[in-house]
C-alpha atoms as a PDB file:
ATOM      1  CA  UNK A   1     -13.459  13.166  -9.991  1.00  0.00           C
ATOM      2  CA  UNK A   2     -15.486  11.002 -12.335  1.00  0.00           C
ATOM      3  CA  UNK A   3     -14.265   7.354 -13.058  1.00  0.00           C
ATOM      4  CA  UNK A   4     -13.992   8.317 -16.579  1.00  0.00           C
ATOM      5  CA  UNK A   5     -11.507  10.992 -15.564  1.00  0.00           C
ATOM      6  CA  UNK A   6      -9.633   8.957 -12.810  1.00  0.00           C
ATOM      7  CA  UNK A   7      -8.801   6.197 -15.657  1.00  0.00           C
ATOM      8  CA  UNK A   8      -7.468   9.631 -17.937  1.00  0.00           C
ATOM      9  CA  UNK A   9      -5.177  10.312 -15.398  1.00  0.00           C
ATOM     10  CA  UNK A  10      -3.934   7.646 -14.004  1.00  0.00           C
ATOM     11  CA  UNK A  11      -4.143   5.050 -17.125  1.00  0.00           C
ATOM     12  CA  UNK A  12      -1.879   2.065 -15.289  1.00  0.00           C
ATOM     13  CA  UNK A  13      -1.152   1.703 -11.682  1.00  0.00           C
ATOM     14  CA  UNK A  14       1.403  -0.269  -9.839  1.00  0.00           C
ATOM     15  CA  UNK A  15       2.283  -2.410  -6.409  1.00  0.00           C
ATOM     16  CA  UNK A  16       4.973  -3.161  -5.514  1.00  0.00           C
ATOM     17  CA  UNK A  17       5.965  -5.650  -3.314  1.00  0.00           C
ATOM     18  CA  UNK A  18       8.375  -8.368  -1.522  1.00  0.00           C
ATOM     19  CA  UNK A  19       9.568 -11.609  -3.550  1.00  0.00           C
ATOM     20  CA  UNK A  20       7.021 -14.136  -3.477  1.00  0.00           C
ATOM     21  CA  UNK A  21       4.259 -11.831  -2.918  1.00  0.00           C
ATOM     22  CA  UNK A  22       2.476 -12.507  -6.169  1.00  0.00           C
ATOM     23  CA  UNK A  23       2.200 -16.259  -5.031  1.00  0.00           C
ATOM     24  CA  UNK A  24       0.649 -14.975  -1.690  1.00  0.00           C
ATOM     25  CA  UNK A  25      -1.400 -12.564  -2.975  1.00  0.00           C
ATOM     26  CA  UNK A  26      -2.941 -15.434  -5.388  1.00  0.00           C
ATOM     27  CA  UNK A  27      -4.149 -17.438  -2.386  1.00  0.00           C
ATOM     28  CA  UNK A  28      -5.107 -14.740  -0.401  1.00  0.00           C
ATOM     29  CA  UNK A  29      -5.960 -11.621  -2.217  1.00  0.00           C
ATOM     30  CA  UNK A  30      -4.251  -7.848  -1.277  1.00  0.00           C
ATOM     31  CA  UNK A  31      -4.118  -7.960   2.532  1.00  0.00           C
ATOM     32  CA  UNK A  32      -3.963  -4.817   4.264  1.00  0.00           C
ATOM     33  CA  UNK A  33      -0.747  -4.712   7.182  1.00  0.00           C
ATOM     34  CA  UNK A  34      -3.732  -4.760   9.510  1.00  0.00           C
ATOM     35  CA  UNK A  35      -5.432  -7.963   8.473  1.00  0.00           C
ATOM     36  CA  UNK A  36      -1.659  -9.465   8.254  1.00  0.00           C
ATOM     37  CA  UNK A  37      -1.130  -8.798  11.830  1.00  0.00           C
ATOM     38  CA  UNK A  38      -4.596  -9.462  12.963  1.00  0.00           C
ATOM     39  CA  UNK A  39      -4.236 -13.210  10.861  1.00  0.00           C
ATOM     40  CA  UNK A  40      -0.790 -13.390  12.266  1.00  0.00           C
ATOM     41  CA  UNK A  41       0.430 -15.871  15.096  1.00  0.00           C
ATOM     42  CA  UNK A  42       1.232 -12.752  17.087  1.00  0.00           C
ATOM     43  CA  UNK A  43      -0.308 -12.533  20.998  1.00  0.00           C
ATOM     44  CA  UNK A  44      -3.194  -9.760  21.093  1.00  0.00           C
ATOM     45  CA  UNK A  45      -0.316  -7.848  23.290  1.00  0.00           C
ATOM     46  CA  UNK A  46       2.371  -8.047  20.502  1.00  0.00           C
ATOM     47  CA  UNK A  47      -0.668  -6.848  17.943  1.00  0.00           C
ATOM     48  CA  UNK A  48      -1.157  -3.731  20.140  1.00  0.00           C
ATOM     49  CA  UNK A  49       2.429  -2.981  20.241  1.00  0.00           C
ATOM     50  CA  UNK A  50       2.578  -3.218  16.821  1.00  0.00           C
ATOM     51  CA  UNK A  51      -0.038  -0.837  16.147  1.00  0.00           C
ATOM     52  CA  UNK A  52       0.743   1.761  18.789  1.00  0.00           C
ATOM     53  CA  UNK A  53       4.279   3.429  16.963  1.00  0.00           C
ATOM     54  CA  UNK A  54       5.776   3.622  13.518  1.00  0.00           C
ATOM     55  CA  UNK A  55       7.813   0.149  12.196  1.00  0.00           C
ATOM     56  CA  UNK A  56      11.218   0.709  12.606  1.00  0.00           C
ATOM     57  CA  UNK A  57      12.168  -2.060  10.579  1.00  0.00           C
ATOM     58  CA  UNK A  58      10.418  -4.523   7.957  1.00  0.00           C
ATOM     59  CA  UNK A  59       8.648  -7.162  10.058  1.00  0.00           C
ATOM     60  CA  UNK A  60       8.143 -11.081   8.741  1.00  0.00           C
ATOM     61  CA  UNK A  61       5.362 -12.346  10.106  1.00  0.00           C
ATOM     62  CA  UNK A  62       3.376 -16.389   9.793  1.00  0.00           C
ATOM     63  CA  UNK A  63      -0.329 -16.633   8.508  1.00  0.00           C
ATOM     64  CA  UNK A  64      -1.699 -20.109   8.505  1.00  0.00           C
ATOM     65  CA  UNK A  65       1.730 -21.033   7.544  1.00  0.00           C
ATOM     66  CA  UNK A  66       2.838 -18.436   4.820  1.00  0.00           C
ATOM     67  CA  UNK A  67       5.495 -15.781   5.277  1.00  0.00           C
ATOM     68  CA  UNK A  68       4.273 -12.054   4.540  1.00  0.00           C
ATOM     69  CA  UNK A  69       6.430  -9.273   5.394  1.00  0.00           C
ATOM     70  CA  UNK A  70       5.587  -5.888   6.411  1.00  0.00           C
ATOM     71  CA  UNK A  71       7.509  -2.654   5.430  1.00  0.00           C
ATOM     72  CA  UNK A  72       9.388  -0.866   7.915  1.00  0.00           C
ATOM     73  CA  UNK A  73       7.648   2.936   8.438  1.00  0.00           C
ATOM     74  CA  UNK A  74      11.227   4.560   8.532  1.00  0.00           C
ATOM     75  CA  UNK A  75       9.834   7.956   7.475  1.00  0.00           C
ATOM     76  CA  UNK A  76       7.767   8.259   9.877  1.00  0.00           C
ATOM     77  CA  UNK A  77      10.363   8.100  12.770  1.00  0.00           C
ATOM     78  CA  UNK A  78      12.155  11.721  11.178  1.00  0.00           C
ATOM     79  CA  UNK A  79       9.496  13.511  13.149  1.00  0.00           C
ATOM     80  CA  UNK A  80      10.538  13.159  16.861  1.00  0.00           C
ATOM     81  CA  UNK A  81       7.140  14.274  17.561  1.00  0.00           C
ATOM     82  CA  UNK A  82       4.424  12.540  14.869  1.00  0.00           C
ATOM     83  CA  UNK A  83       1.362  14.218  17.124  1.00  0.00           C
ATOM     84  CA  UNK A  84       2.397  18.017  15.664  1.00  0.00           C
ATOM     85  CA  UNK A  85       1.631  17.002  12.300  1.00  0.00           C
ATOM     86  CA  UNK A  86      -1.329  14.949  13.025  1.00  0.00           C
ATOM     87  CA  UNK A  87      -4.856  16.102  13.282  1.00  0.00           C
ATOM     88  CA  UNK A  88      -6.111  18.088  16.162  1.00  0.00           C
ATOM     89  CA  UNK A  89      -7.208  15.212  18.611  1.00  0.00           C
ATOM     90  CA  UNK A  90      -5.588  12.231  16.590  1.00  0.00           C
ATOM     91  CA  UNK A  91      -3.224  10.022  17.738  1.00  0.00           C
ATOM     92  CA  UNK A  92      -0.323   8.187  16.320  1.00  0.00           C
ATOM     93  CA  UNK A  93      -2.384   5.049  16.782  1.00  0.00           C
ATOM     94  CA  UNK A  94      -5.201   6.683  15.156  1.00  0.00           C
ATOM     95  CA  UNK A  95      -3.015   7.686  12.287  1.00  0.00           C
ATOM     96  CA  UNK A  96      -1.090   4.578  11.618  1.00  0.00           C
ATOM     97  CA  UNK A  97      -4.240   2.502  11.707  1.00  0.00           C
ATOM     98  CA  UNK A  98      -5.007   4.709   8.533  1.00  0.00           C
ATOM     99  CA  UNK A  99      -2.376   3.697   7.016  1.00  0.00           C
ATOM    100  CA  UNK A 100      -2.178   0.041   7.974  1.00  0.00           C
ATOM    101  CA  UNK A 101      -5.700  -0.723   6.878  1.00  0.00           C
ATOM    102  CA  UNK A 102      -5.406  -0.293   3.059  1.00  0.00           C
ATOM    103  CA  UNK A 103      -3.700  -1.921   0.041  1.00  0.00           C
ATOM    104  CA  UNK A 104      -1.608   1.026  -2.037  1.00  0.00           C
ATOM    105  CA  UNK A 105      -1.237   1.319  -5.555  1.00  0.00           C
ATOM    106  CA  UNK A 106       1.494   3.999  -7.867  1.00  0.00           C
ATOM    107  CA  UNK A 107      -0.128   6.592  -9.955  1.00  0.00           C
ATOM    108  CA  UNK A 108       2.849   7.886 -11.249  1.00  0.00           C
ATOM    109  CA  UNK A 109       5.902   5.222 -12.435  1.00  0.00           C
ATOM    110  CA  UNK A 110       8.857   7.369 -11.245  1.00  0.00           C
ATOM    111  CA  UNK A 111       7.749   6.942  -7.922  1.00  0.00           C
ATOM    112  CA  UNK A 112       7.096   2.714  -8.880  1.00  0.00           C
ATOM    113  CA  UNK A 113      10.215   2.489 -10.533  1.00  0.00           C
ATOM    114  CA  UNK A 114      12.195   4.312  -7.357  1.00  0.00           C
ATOM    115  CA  UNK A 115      10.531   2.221  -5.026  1.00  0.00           C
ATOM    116  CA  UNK A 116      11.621  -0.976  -7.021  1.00  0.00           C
ATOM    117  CA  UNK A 117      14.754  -0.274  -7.458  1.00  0.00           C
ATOM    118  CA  UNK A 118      15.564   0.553  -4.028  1.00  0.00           C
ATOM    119  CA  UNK A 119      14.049  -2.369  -2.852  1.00  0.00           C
ATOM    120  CA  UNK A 120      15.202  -4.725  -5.889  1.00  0.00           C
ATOM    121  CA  UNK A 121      19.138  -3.418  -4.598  1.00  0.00           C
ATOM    122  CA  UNK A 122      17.955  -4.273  -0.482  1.00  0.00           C
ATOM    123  CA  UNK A 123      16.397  -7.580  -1.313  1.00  0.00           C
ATOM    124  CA  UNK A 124      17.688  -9.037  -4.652  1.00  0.00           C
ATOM    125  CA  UNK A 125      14.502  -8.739  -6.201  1.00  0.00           C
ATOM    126  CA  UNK A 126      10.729  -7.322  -6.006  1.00  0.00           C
ATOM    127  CA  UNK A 127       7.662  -7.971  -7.904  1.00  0.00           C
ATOM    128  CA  UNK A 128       5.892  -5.225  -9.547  1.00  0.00           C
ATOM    129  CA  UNK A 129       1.842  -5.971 -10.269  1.00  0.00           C
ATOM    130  CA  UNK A 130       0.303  -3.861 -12.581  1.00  0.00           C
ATOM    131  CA  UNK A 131      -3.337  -3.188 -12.194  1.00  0.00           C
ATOM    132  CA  UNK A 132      -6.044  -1.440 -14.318  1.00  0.00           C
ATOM    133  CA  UNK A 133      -7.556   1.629 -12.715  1.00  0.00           C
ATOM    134  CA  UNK A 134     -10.879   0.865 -14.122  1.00  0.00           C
ATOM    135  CA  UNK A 135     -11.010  -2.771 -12.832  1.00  0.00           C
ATOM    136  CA  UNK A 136     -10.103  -1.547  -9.681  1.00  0.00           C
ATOM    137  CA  UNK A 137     -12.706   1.282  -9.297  1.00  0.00           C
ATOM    138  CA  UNK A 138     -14.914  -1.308 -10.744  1.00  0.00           C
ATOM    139  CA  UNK A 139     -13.824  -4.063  -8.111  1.00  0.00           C
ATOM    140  CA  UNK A 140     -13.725  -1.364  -4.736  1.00  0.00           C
ATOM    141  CA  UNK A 141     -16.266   0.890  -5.074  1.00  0.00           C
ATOM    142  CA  UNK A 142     -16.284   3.442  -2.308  1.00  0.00           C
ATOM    143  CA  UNK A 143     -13.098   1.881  -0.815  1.00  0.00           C
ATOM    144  CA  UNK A 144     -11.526   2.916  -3.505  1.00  0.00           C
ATOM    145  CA  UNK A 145      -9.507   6.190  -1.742  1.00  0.00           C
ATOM    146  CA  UNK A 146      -7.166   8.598  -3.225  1.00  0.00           C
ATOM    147  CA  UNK A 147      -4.388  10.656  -1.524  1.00  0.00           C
ATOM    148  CA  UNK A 148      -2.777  13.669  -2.276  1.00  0.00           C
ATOM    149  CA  UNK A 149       0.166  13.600  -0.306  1.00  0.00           C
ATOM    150  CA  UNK A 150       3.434  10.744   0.541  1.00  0.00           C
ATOM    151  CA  UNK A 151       1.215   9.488   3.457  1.00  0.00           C
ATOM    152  CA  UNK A 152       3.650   7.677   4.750  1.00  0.00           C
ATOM    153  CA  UNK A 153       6.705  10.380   5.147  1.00  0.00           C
ATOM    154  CA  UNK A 154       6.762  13.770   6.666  1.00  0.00           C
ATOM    155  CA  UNK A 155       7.486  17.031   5.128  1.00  0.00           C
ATOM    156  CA  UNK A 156       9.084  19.817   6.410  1.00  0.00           C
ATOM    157  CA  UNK A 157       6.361  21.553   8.540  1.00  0.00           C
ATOM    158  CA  UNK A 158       4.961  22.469  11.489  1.00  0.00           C
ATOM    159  CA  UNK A 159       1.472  21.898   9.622  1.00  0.00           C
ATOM    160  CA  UNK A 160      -0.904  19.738  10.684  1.00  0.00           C
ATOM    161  CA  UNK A 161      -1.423  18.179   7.381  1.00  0.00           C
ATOM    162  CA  UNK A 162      -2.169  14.614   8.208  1.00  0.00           C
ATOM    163  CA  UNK A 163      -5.654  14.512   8.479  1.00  0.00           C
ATOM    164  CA  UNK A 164      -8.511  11.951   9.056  1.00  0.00           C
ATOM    165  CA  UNK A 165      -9.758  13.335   5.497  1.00  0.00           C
ATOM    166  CA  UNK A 166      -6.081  12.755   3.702  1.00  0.00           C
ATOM    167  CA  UNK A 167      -7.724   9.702   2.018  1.00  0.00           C
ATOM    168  CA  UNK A 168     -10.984  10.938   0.048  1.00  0.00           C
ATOM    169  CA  UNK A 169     -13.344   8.535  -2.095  1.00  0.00           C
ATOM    170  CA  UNK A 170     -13.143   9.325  -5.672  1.00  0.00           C
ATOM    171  CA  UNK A 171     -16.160  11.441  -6.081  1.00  0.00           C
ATOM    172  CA  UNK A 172     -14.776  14.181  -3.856  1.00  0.00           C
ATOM    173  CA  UNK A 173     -11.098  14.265  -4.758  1.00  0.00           C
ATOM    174  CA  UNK A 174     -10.420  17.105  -7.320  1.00  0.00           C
ATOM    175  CA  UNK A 175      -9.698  16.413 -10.975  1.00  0.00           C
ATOM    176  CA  UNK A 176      -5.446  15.575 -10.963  1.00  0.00           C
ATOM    177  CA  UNK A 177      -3.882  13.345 -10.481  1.00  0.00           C
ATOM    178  CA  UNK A 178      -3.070  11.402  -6.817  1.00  0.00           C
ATOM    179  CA  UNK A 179       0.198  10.854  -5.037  1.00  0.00           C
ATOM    180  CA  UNK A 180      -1.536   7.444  -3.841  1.00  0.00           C
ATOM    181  CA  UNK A 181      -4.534   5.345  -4.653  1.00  0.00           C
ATOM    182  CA  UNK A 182      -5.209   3.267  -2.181  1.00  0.00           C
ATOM    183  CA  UNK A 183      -8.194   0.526  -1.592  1.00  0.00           C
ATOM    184  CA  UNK A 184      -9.413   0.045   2.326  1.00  0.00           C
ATOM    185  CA  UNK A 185     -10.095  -3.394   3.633  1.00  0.00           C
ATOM    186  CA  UNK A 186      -7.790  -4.656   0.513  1.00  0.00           C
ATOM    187  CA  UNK A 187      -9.098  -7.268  -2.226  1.00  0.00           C
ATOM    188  CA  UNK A 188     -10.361 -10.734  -1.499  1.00  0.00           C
ATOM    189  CA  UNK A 189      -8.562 -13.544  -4.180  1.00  0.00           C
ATOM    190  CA  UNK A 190     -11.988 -13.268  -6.136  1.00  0.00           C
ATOM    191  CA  UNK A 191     -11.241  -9.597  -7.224  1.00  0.00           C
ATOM    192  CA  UNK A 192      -7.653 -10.533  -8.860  1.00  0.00           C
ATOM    193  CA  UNK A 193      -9.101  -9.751 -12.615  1.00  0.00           C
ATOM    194  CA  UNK A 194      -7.800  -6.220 -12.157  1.00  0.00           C
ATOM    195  CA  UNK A 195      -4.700  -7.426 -12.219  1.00  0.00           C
ATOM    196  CA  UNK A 196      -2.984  -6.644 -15.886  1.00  0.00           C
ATOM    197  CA  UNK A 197       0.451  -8.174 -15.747  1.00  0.00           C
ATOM    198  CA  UNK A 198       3.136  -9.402 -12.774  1.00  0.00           C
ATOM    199  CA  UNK A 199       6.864  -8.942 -13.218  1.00  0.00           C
ATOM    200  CA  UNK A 200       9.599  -9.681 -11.240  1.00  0.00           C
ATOM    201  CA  UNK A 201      12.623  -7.112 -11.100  1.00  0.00           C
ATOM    202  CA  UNK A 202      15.777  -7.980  -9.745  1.00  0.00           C
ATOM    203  CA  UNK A 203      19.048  -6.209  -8.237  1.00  0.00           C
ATOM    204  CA  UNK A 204      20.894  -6.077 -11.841  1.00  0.00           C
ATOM    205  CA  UNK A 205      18.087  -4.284 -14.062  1.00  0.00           C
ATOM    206  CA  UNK A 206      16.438  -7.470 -15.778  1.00  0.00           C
ATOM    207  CA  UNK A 207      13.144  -8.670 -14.818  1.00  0.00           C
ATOM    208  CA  UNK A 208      10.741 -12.109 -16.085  1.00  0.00           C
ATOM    209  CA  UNK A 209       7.014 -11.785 -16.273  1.00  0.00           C
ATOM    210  CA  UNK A 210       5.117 -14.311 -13.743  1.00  0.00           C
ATOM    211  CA  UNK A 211       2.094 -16.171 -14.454  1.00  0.00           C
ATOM    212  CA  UNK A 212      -1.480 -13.726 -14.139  1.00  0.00           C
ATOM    213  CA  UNK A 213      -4.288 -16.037 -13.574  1.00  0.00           C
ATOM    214  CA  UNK A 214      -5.218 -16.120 -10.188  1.00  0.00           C
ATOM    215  CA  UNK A 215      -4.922 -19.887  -8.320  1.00  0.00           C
ATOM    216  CA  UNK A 216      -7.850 -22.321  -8.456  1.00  0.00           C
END
């Protein structure tokens, strides 16, 4: 898929995340879980723990003195036995440190808007960024990596379907649209012009834009 055709089909993309983020995410860029927990105050052995099974439960966590929480990997815990579905030779590890070492973006807003809500309801409110796909292609390159597949659930099968290729750089995904764009290593504060707009949604349905431009 071209850029020209990625931007056709997926004209606005979305994060979502916890309340405050946006403020964060000024200062620091999109961090990736793993540079959270690597930046963290956590010992080396609590890092490996961390890495070595599925979250059961969102995880707060300090970096040089700001508060960044971590989703809990819930859906990942409905397979008693993650290896079956992985890879040939992969292992859970392997997998999650996929997953944990990339920013992730919506490509299609009824996915967005379920996530939000469901979170808005748990937490009283979430921020939703909205980011332009061509900024973002433009910003990370061959990071930028596209998924066709809820990467972080499991279906109903006794496939192995998750894959070290699952994520594929834009030129070799085919022409449709993604379940998940995703950007590996994240974006440093300096690439924050693909950024559109930030909103904040709460529990009852209304939301109030925040302030774009990116901190001094």
């Amino acid at each position: 898929m071209t850029p020209a055709e990625f931007v056709k089909r997926c004209p606005t993309l979305w994060h979502v995340a916890a309340p405050g983020a946006w403020e964060r995410i000024r200062q620091h860029g999109f961090l990736t879980a793993h540079q959270i927990v690597e930046r963290s105050t956590l010992s080396a052995e609590a890092r490996q723990r961390l890495a070595a099974s599925p979250r059961r439960t969102s995880i707060e966590l300090d970096v040089d003195g700001t508060r960044f929480v971590l989703r809990d990997q819930g859906p990942l815990l409905k397979k008693k036995d993650l290896d079956s579905i992985l890879e040939e030779g992969m292992t859970t590890a392997e997998w999650l440190h996929l997953l944990d070492d990339r920013v992730y973006f919506f490509a299609q807003r009824a996915h967005m808007e379920q996530l939000r809500d469901k979170y808005a309801a748990l937490n009283g409110s979430v921020e939703v960024i909205t980011v332009s796909p061509l900024r973002l292609a433009q910003a990370a390159g061959e990071r930028l990596e596209l998924a066709n597949q809820n990467t972080g659930a499991v279906a109903r099968t006794k496939e192995r379907y998750k894959t070290r290729d699952t994520f594929m750089p834009l030129s070799s995904f085919p022409t449709q649209r993604p379940k998940e764009v995703t950007v590996r290593e994240g974006l440093p504060p300096e690439s924050l012009e693909v950024v559109v707009s930030v909103e904040r949604w709460y529990a009852d349905g209304h939301n109030e834009r925040l302030t774009v431009a990116s901190a001094a």
